[in-house]
C-alpha atoms as a PDB file:
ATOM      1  CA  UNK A   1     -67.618 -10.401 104.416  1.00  0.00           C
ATOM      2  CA  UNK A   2     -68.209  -6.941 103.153  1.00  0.00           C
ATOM      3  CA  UNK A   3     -70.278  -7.151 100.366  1.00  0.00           C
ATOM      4  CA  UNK A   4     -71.437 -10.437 100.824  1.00  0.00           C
ATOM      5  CA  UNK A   5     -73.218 -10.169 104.406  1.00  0.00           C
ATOM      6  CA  UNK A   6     -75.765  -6.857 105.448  1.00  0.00           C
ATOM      7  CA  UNK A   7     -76.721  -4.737 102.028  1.00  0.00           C
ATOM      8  CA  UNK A   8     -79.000  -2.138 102.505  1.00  0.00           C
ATOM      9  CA  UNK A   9     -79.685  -0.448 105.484  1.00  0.00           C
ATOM     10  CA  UNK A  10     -81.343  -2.976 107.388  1.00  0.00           C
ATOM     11  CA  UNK A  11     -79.587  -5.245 110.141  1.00  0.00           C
ATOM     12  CA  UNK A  12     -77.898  -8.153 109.315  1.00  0.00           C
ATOM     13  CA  UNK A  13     -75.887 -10.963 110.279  1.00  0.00           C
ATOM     14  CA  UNK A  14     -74.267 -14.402 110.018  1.00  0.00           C
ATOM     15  CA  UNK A  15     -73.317 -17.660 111.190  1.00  0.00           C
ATOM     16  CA  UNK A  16     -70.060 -19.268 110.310  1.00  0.00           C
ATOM     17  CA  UNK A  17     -69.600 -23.098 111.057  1.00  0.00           C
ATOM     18  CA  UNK A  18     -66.816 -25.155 110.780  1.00  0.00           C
ATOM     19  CA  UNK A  19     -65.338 -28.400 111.555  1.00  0.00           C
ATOM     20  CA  UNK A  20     -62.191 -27.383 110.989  1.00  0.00           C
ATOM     21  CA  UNK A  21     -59.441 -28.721 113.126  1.00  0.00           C
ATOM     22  CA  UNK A  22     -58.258 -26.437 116.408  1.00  0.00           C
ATOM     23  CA  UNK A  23     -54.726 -24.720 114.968  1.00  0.00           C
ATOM     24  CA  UNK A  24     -55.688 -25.589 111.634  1.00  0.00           C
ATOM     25  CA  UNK A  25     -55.748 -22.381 108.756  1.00  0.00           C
ATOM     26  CA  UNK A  26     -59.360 -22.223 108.809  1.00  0.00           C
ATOM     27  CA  UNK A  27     -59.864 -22.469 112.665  1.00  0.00           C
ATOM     28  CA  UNK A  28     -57.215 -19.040 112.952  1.00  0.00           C
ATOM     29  CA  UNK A  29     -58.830 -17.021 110.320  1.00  0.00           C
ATOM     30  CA  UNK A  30     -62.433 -17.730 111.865  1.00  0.00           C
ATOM     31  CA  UNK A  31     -61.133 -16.891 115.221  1.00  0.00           C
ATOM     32  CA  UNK A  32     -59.836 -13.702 113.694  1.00  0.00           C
ATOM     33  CA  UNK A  33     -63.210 -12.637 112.721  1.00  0.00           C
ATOM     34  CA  UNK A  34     -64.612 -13.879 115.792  1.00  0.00           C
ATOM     35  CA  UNK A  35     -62.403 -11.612 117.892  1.00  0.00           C
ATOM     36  CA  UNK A  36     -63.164  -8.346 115.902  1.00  0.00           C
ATOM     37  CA  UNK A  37     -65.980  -6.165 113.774  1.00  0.00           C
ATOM     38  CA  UNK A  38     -62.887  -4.025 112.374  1.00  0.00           C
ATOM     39  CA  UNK A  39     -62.789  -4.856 108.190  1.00  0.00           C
ATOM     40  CA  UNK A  40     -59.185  -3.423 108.488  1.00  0.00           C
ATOM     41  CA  UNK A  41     -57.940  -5.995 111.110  1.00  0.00           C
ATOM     42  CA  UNK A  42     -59.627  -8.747 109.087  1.00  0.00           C
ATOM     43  CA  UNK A  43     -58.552  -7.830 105.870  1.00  0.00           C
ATOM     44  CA  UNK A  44     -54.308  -7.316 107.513  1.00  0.00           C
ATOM     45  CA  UNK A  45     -55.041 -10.683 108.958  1.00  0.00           C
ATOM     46  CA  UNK A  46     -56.104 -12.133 106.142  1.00  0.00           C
ATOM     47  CA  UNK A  47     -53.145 -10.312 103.726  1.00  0.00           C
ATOM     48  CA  UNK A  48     -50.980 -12.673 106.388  1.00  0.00           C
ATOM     49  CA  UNK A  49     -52.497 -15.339 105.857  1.00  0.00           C
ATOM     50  CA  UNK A  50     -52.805 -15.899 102.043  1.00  0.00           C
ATOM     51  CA  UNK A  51     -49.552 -13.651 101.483  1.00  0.00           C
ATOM     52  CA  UNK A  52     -49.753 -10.327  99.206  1.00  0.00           C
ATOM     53  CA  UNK A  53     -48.970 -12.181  95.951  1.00  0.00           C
ATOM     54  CA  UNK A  54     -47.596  -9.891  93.565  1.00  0.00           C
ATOM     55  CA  UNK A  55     -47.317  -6.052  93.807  1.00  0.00           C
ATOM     56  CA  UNK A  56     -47.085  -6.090  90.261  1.00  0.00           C
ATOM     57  CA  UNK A  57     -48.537  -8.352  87.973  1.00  0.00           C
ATOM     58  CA  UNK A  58     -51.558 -10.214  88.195  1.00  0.00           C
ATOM     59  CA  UNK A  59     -51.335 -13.060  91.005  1.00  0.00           C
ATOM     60  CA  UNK A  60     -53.434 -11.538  93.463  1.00  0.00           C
ATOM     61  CA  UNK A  61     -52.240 -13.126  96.778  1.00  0.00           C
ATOM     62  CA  UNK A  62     -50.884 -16.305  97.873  1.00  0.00           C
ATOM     63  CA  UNK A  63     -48.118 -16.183  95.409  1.00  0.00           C
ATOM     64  CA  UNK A  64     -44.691 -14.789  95.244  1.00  0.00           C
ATOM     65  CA  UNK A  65     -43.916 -11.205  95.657  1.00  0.00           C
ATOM     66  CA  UNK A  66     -41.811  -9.313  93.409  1.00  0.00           C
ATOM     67  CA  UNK A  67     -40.454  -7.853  96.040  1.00  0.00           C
ATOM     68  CA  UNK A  68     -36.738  -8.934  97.324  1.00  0.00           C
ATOM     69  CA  UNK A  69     -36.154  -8.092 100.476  1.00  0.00           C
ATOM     70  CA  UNK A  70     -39.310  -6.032 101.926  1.00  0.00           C
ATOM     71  CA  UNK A  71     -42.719  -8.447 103.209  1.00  0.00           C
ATOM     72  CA  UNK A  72     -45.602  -5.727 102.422  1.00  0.00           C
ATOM     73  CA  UNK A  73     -47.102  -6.513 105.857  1.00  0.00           C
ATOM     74  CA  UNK A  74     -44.251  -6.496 108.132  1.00  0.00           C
ATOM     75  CA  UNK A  75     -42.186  -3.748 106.487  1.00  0.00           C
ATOM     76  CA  UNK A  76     -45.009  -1.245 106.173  1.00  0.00           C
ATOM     77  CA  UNK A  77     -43.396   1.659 107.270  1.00  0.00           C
ATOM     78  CA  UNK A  78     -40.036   0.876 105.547  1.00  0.00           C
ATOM     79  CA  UNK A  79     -42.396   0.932 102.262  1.00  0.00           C
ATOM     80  CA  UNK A  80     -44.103   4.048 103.153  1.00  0.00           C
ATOM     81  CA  UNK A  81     -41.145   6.065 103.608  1.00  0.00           C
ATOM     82  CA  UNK A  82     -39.488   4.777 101.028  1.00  0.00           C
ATOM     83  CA  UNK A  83     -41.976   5.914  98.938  1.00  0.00           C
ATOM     84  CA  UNK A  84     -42.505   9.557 100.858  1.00  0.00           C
ATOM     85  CA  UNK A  85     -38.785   9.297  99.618  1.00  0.00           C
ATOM     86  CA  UNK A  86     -39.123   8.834  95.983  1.00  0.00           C
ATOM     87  CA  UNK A  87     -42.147  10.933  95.859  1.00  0.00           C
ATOM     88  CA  UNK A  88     -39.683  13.695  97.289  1.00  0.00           C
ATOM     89  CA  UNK A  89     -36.756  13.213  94.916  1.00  0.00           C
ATOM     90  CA  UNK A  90     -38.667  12.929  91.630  1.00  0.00           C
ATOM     91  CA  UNK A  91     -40.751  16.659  92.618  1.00  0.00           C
ATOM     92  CA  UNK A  92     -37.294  17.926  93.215  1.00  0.00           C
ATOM     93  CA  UNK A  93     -36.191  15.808  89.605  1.00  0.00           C
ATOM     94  CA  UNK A  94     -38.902  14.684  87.823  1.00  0.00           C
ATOM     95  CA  UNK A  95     -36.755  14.177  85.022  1.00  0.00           C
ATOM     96  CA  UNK A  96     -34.136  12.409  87.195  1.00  0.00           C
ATOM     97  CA  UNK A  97     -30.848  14.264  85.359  1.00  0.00           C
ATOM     98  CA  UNK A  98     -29.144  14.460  88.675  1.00  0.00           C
ATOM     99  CA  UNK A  99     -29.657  10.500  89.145  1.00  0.00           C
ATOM    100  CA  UNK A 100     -28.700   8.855  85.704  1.00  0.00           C
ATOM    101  CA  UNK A 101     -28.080   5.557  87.509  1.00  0.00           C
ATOM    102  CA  UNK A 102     -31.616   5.598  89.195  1.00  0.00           C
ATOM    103  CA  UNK A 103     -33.158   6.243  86.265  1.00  0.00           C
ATOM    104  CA  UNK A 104     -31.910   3.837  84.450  1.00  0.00           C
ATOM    105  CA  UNK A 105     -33.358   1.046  86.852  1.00  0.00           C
ATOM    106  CA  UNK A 106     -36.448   2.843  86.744  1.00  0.00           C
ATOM    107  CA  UNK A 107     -36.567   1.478  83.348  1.00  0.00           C
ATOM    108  CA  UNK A 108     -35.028  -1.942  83.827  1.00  0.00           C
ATOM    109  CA  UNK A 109     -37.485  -2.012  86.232  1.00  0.00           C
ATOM    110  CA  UNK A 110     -40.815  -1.003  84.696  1.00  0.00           C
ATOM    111  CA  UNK A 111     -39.919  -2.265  81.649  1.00  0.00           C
ATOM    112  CA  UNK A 112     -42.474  -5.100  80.799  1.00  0.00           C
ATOM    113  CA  UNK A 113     -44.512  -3.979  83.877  1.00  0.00           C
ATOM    114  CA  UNK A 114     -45.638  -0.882  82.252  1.00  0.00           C
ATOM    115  CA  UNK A 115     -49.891  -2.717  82.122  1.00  0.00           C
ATOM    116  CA  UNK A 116     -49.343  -3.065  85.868  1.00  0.00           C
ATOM    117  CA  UNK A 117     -47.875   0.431  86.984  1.00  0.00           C
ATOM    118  CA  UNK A 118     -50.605   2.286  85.007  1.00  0.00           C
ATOM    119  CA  UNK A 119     -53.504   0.513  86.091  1.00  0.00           C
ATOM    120  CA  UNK A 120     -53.953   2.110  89.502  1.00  0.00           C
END
């Protein structure tokens, strides 16, 4: 509700009422927010709910990933070493010389994509 619930520096709060169903979508995200005042545990609650949509691109969640084999919540620290990894080989080759075949995914990859890489 950041941004939407307590501008300013003055107190603030809110009342959220349903009818949704018990075990229904709406009931477990509510009862997420009722059980916490951490914005991070929301927000990784609500990533697995609606799904990260696509890393790149422009569907924003809910959608498919374009990723293959990884699920950006549950493989977390797969992703972040994997890109400690990359980060590593490229300041050791930044022009990748010594790995022809990786670079030319790297542009199978990106190519078409290029809007979406840059944009961050």
């Amino acid at each position: 509700l950041r941004g939407r619930v307590g501008r300013g520096g003055t107190d603030s709060g809110a009342f959220l009422i349903s009818r949704a169903p018990e075990g229904s979508d709406a009931a477990r995200r509510l009862a997420v927010i009722q059980g916490t005042l951490d914005g991070a545990k929301i927000a990784q609650a609500d990533l697995e709910f609606r799904g990260a949509g696509d890393v790149l691109g422009d569907a924003q969640s809910g959608g498919k990933s374009s990723l293959k084999l990884l699920r950006v919540v549950k493989d977390v620290k797969i992703i972040e070493s994997a890109r400690a990894e990359a980060k590593s080989l490229v300041a050791r080759d930044p022009e990748l010389l010594d790995h022809v075949q990786l670079a030319g995914a790297v542009l199978d990859f990106t190519r078409g994509n290029e809007t979406f890489l840059t944009s961050n």
